[in-house]
Protein backbone atom coordinates (compact mmCIF):
# COMPACT_ATOMS: atom_id res chain seq x y z
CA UNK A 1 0.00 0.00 0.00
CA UNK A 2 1.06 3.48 -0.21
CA UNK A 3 3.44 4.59 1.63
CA UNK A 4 0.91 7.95 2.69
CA UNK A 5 -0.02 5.12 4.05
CA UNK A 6 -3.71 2.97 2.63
CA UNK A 7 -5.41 -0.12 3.62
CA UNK A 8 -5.49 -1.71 2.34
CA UNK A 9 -7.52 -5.06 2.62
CA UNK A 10 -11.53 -5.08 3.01
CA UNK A 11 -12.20 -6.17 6.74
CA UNK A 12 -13.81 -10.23 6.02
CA UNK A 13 -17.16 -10.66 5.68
CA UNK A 14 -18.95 -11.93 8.72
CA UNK A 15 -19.56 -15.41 7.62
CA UNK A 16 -22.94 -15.67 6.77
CA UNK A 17 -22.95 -19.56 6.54
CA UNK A 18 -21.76 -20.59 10.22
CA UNK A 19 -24.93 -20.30 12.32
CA UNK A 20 -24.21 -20.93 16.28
CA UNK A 21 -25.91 -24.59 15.45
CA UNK A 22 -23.45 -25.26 12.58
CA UNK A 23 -26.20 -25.03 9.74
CA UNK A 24 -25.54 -23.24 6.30
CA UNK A 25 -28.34 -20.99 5.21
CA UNK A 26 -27.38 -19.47 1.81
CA UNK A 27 -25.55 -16.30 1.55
CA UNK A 28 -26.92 -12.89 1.35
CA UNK A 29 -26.58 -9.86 -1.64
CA UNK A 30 -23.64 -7.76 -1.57
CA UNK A 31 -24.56 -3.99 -1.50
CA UNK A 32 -22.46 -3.10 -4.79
CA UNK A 33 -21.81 0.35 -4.34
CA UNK A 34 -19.94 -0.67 -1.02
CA UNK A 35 -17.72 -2.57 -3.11
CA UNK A 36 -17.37 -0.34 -6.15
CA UNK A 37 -16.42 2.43 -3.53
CA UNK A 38 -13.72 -0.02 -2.01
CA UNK A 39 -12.38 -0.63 -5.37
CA UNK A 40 -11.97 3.06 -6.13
CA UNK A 41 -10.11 3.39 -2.94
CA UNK A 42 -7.81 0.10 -3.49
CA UNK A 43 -7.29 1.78 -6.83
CA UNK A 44 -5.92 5.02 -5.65
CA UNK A 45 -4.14 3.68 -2.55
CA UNK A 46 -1.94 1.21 -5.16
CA UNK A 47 -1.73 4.39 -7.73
CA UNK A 48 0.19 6.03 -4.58
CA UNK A 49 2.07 2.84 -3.89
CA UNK A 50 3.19 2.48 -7.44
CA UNK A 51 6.08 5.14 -7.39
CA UNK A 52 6.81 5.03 -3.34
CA UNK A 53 7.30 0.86 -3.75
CA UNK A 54 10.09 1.16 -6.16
CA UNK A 55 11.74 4.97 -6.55
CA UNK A 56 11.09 6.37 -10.36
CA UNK A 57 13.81 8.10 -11.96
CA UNK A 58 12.46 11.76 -11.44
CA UNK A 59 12.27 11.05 -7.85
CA UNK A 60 16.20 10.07 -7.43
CA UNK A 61 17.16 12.94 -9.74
CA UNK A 62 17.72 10.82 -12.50
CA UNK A 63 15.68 12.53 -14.64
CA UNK A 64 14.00 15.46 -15.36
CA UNK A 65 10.22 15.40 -14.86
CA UNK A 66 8.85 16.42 -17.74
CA UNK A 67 5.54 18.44 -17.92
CA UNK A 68 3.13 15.90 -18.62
CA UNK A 69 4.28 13.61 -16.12
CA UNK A 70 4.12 16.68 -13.51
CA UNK A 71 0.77 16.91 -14.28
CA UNK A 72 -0.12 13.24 -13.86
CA UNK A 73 1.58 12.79 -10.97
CA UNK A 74 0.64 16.08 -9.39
CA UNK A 75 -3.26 15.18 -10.46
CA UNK A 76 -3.30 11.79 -8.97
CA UNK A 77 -2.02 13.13 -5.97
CA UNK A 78 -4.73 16.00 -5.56
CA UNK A 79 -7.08 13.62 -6.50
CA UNK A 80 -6.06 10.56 -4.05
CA UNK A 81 -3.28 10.84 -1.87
CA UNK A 82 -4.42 10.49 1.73
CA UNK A 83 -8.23 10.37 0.48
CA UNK A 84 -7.70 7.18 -0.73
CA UNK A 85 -6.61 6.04 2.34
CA UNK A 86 -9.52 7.55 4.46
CA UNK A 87 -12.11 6.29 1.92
CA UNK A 88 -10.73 2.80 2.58
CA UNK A 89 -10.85 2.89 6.22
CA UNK A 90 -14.12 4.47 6.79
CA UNK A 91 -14.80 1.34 4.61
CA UNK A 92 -13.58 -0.80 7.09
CA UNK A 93 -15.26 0.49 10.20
CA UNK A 94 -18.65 0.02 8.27
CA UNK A 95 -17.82 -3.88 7.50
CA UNK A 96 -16.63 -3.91 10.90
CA UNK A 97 -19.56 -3.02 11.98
CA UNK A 98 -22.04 -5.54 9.49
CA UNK A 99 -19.21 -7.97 10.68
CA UNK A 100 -20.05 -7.41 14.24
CA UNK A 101 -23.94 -7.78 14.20
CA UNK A 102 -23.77 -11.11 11.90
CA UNK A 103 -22.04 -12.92 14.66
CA UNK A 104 -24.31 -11.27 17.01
CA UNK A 105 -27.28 -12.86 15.21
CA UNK A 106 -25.35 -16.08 15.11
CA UNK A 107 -25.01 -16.18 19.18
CA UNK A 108 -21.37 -15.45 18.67
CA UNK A 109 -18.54 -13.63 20.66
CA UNK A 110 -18.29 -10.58 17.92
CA UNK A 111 -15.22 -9.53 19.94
CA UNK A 112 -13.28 -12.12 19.91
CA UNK A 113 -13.81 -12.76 16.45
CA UNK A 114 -13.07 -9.43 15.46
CA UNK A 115 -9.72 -9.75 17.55
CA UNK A 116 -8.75 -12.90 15.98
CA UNK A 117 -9.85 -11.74 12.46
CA UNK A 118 -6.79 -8.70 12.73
CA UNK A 119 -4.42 -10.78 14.65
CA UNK A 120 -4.22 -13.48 11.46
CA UNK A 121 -4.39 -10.01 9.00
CA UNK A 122 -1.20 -8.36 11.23
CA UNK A 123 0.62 -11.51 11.65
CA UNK A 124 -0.16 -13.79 8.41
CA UNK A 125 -0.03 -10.65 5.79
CA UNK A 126 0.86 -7.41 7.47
CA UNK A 127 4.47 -8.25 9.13
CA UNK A 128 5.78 -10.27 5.94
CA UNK A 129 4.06 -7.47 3.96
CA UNK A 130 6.26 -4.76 6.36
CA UNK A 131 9.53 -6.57 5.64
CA UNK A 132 9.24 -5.72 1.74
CA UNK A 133 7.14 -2.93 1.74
CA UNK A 134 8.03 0.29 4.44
CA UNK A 135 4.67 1.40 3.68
CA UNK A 136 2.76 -1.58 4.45
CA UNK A 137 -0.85 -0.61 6.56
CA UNK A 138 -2.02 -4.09 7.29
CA UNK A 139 -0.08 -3.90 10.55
CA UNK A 140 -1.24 -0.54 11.52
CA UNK A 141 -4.77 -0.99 11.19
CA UNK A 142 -4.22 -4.35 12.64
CA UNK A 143 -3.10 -3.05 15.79
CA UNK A 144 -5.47 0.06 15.55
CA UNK A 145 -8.16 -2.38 15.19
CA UNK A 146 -7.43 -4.17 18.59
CA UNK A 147 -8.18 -0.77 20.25
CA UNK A 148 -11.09 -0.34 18.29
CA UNK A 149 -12.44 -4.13 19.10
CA UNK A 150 -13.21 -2.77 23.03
CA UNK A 151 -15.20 0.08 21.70
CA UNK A 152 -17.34 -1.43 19.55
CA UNK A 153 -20.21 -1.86 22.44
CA UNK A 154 -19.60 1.92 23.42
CA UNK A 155 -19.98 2.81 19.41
CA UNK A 156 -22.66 0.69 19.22
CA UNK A 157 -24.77 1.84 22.06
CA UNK A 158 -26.51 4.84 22.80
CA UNK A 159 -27.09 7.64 20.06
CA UNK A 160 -26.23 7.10 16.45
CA UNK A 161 -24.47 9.89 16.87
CA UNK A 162 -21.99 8.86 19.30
CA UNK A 163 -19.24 7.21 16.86
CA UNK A 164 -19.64 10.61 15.06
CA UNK A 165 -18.43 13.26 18.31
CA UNK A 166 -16.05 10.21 19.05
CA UNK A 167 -14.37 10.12 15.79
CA UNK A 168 -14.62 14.37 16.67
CA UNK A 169 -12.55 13.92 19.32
CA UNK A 170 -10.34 11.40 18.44
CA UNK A 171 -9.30 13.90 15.12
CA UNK A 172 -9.13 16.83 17.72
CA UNK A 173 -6.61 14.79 20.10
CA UNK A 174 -4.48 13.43 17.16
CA UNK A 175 -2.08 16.26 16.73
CA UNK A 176 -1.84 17.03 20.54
CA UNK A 177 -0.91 13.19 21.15
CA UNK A 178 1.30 13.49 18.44
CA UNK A 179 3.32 16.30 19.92
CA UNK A 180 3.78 15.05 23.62
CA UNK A 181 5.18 11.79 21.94
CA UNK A 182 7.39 13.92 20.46
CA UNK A 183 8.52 15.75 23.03
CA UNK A 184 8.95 12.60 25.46
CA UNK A 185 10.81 10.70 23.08
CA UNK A 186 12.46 13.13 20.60
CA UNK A 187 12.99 11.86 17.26
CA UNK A 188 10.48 8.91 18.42
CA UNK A 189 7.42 7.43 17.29
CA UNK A 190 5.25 10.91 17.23
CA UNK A 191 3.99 10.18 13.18
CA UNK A 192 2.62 6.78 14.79
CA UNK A 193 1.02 7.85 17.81
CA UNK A 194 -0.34 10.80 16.27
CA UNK A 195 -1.61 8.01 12.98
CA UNK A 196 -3.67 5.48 15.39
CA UNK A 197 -6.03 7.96 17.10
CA UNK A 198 -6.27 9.14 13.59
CA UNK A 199 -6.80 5.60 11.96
CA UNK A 200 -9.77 5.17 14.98
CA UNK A 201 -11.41 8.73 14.02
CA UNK A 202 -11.82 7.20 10.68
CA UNK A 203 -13.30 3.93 11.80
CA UNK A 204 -15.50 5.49 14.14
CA UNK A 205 -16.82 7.74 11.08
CA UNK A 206 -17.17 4.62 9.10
CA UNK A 207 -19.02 3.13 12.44
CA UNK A 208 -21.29 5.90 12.12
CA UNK A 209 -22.42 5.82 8.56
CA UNK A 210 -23.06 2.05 9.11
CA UNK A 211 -25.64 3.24 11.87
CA UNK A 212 -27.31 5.47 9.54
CA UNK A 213 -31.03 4.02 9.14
CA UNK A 214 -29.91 4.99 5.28
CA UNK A 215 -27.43 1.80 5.45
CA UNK A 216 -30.41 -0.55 7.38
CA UNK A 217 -31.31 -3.75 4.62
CA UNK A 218 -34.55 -1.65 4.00
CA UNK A 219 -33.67 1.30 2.86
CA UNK A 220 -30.59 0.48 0.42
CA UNK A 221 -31.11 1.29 -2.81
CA UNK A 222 -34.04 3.64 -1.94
CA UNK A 223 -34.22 7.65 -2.08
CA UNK A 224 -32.02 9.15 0.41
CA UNK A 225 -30.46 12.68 1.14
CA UNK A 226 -27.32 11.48 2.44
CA UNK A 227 -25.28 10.42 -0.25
CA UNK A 228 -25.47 13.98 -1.40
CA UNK A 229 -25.06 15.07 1.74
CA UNK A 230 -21.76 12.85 2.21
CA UNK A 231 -20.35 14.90 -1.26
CA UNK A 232 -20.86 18.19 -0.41
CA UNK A 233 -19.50 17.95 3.44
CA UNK A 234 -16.89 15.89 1.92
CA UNK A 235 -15.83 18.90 -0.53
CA UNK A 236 -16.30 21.18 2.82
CA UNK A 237 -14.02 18.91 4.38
CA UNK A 238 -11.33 19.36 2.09
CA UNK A 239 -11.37 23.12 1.35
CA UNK A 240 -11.34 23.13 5.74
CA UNK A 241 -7.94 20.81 5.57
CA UNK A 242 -6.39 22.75 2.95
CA UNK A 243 -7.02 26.48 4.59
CA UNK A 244 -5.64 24.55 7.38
CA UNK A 245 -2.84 23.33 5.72
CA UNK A 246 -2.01 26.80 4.53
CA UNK A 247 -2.34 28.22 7.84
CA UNK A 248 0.65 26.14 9.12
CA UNK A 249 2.80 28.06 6.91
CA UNK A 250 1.08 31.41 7.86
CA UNK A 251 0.98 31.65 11.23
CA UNK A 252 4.28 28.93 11.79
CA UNK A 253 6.65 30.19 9.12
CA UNK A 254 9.97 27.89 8.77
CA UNK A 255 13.01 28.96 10.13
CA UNK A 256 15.96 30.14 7.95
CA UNK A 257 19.21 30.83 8.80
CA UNK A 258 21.50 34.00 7.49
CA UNK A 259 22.06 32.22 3.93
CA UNK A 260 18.85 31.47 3.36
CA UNK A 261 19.15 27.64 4.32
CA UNK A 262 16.08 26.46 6.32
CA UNK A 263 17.76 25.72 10.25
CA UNK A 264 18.15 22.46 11.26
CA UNK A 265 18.08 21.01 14.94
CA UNK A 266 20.02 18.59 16.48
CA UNK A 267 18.45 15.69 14.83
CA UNK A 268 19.64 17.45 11.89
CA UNK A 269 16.18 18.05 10.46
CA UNK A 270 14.47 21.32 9.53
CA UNK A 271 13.38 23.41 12.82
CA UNK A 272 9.43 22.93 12.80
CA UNK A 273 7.54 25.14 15.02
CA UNK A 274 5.05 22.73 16.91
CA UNK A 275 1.96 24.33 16.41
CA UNK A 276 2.73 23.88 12.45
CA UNK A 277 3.19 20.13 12.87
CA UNK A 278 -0.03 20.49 14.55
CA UNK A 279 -2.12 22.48 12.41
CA UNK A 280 -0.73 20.49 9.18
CA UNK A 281 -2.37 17.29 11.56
CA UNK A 282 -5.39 18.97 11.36
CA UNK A 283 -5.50 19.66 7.96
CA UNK A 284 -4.60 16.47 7.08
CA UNK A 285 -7.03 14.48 8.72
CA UNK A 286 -9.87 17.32 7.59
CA UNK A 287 -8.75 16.52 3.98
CA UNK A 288 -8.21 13.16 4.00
CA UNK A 289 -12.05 12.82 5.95
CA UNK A 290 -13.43 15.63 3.57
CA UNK A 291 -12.25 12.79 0.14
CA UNK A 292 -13.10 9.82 1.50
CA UNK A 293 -16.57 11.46 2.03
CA UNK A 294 -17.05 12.80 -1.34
CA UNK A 295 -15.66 9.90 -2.68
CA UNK A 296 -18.32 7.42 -0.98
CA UNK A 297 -20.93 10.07 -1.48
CA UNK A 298 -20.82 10.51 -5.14
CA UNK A 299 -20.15 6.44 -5.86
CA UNK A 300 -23.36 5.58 -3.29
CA UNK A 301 -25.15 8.75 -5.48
CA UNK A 302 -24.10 7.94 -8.82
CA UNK A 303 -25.44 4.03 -7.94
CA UNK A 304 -28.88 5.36 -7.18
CA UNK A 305 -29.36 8.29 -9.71
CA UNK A 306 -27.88 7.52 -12.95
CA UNK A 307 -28.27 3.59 -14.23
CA UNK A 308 -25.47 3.80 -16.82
CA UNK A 309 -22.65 5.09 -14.43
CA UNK A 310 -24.40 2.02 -11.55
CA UNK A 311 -23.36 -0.52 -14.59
CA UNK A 312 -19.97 1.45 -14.95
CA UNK A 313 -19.21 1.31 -11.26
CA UNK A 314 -20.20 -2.31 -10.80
CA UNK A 315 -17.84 -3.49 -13.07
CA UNK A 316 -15.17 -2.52 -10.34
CA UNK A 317 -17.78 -4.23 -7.87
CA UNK A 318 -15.47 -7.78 -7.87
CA UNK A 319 -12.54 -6.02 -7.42
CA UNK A 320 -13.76 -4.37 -4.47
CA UNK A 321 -14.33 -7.92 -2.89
CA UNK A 322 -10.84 -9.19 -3.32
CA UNK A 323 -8.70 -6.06 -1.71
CA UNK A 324 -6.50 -8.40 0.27
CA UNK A 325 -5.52 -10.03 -2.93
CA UNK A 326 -5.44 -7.47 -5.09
CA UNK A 327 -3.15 -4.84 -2.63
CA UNK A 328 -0.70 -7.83 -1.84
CA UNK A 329 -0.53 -9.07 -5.37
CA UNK A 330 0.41 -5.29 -6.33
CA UNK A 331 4.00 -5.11 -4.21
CA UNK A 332 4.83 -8.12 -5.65
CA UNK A 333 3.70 -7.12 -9.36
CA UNK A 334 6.01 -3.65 -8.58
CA UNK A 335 9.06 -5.31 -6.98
CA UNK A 336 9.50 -7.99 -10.20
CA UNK A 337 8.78 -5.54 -12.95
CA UNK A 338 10.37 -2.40 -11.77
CA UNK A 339 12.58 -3.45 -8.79
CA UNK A 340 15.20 -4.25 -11.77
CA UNK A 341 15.25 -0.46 -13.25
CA UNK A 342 15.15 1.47 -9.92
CA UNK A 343 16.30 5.19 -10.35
CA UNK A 344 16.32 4.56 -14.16
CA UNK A 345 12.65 3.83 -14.66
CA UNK A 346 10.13 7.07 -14.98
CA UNK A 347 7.60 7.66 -12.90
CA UNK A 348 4.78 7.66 -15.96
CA UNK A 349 5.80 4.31 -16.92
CA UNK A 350 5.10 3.43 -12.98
CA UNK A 351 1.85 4.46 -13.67
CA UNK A 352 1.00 2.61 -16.64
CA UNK A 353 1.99 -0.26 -14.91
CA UNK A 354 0.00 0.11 -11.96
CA UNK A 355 -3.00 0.82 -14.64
CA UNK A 356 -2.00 -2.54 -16.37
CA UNK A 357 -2.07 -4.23 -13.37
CA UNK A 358 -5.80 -3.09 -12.10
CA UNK A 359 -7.46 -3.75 -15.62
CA UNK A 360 -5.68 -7.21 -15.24
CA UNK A 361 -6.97 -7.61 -11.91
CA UNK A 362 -10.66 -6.04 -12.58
CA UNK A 363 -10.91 -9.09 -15.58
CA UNK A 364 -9.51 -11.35 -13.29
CA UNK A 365 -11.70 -10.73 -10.23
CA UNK A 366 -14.98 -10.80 -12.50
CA UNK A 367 -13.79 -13.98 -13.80
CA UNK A 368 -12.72 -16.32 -10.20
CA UNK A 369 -15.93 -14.58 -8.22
CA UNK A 370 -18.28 -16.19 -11.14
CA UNK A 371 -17.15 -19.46 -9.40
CA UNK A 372 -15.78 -19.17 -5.94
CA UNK A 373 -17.33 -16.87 -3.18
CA UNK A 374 -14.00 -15.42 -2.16
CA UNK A 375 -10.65 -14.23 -3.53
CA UNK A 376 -7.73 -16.49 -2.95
CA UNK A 377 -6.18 -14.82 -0.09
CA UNK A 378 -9.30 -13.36 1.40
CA UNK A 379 -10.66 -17.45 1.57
CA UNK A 380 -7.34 -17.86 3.96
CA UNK A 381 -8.34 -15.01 5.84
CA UNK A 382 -11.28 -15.93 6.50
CA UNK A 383 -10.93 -19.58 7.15
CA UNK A 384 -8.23 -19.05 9.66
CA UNK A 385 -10.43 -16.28 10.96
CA UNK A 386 -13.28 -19.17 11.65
CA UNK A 387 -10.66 -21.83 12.47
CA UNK A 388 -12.05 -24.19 9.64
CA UNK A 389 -12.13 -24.14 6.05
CA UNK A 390 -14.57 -21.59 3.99
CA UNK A 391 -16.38 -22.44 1.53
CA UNK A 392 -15.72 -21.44 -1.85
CA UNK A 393 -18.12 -22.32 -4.57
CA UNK A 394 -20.25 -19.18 -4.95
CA UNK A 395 -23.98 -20.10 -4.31
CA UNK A 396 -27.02 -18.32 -4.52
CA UNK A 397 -30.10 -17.90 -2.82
CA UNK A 398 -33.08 -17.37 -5.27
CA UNK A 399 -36.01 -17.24 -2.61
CA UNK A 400 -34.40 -13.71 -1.51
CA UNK A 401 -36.37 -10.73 -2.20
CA UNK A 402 -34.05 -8.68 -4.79
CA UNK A 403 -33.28 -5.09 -4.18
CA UNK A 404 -33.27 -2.45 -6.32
CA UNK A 405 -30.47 -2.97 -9.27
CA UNK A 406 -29.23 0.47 -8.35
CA UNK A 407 -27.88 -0.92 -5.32
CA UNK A 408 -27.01 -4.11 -5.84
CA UNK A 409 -26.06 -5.93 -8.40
CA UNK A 410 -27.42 -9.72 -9.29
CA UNK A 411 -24.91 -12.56 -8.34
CA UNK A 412 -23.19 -10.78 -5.98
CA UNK A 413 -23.64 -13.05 -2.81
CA UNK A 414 -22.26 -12.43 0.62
CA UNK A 415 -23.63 -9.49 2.94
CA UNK A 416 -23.12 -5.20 2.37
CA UNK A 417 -19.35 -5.36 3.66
């Protein structure tokens, strides 16, 4: 994933054939725009990844970066760095959430499983993932998950709107945590400390819109207000981060010394007042927040306004069920084609691979999911996750009632995560 960083992986399905008596009733629909709007996220998080995985020739001075590839690379990054990200993990704390009230229904321990399910994610994909990839985020929201796990009963108690002032203050406390890591252990973990209450703010967001009555069975698919409402705070969001953003520099100007070089403290890095660090914090998590809103907003819009651009985005719907496979199977795509020509190879040519590689994967996905139920690694996920072997054969269950095609698409079994 990219080293800004983004999940990467979709959190597992709650398994909807393992019943506390050990029966198997048939699965349920997928709600497609969920899984469109994870593709679009997996597809800008690996678009970041692409040129941070292996270093392109512009980026070691190599090379002079011509105009057009300023403008790609400056374009995808206005467009998806950090956003990406957020989209992915506000994602994850709404399949956290589905997750959590399947096993419920099933008499289950939701807790535990949740535990176990980002233990095996942190342990079976994240560390190996970290040893080859610096900007792996399987281990980080694995262990930001097992602080979330505890909270779940909190989040899911009470008002609706409690996840909501949690993820508030969890985005407000961020940049102070941040700083008194920094000044306890100078030239320590402060990025980290500050990037789990973070993570949590966007789960707890994600926790939130999965309480909406918008997101009950019932109502998907149906007229609703927020998915335009999610656009336009989204765009507030991010015009709020960047003022932000610009208001580091402002008030916090960088130090320089007599010749003009920016001054550098012991650590030899550039002197950084704190209250920039701080404000840039802010700014970050508004922006990042503000895309992964208008992001969701417009896909879950576009699915249940316009029937053309549903058919468009549901062709990314399979690839948006197999995130696990498709983020790991990305490193390993960029380390044997460009690993070779690193510092020689230029950064456009890093995209077009990454672009090869999703229409690749988008063909491939639609083709395994019209026979098994899960992608390859997400099956040993989730069987490890439940301690026994998945099944895999897709099945489906034609006494369900169908819901509108706007919302999901036929053949899409599982449940909305």
């Amino acid at each position: 994933m990219t080293a800004e960083p983004t999940p990467a992986a979709a959190p597992p399905e709650a398994d909807p054939r393992t019943p506390a008596d050990g029966g198997a009733p048939a699965p349920r629909r997928r709600v497609a725009f969920l899984d469109a709007a994870r593709a679009l996220a997996m597809i800008g998080v690996v678009a970041m990844n692409a040129p941070t995985v292996v270093f392109a020739a512009e980026r070691l001075g190599e090379r002079e970066q011509s105009t057009l590839a300023s403008v790609v690379d400056g374009g995808l990054s206005v467009l998806m760095s950090g956003k990406a990200r957020a989209l992915l993990m506000l994602l994850l704390g709404v399949g956290a959430v589905l997750a959590w009230r399947a096993a419920a229904r099933r008499g289950g321990r939701p807790m535990v499983l949740m535990l176990r399910r980002y233990v095996v994610l942190g342990l079976l994909f994240g560390a190996p993932h970290l040893m080859v990839f610096s900007g792996d985020i399987l281990t980080h929201y694995s262990l930001t998950v097992l602080l979330l796990a505890p909270l779940m009963p909190f989040l899911l108690s009470g008002s609706r709107a409690r996840p909501f002032w949690s993820a508030v203050a969890l985005f407000a406390a961020a940049p102070f945590l941040a700083y008194g890591a920094g000044e306890l252990l100078p030239g320590g973990p402060g990025g980290l400390v500050m990037l789990i209450p973070q993570t949590l703010g966007f789960f707890c967001v994600g926790v939130w819109l999965a309480r909406r009555p918008e997101l009950s069975p019932e109502r998907v698919g149906g007229p609703a207000r927020l998915p335009l409402r999610l656009l336009w705070a989204g765009l507030v969001g991010q015009v709020l981060g960047m003022v932000t953003m610009f208001g580091s520099d402002l008030f916090f100007p960088m130090e320089f010394d007599a010749q003009g070089i920016p001054a550098l403290g012991p650590d030899g890095m550039p002197v950084v007042h704190p209250g920039a660090d701080m404000m840039m914090s802010l700014g970050g998590s508004l922006s990042g927040l503000g895309g992964g809103l208008f992001f969701l907003g417009l896909v879950w819009w576009l699915f249940t306004r316009d029937r053309t651009a549903a058919r468009a985005l549901g062709a990314l719907a399979p690839l948006g069920r197999m995130t696990l496979t498709v983020y790991l199977g990305s490193t390993a795509v960029f380390l044997l084609t460009m690993k070779p020509f690193e510092g020689v190879i230029p950064i456009l040519a890093q995209y077009g691979i990454a672009a090869a590689y999703f229409m690749v994967m988008a063909l491939f996905a639609r083709w395994w999911l019209g026979s098994f139920r899960l992608g390859p690694l997400e099956w040993v996920w989730r069987s490890l996750t439940y301690l026994r072997p998945m099944p895999m054969r897709g099945v489906r269950d034609e006494g369900e009632p169908r819901r509108p095609e706007s919302a999901v698409l036929p053949g899409h079994g599982g449940h909305a995560g």
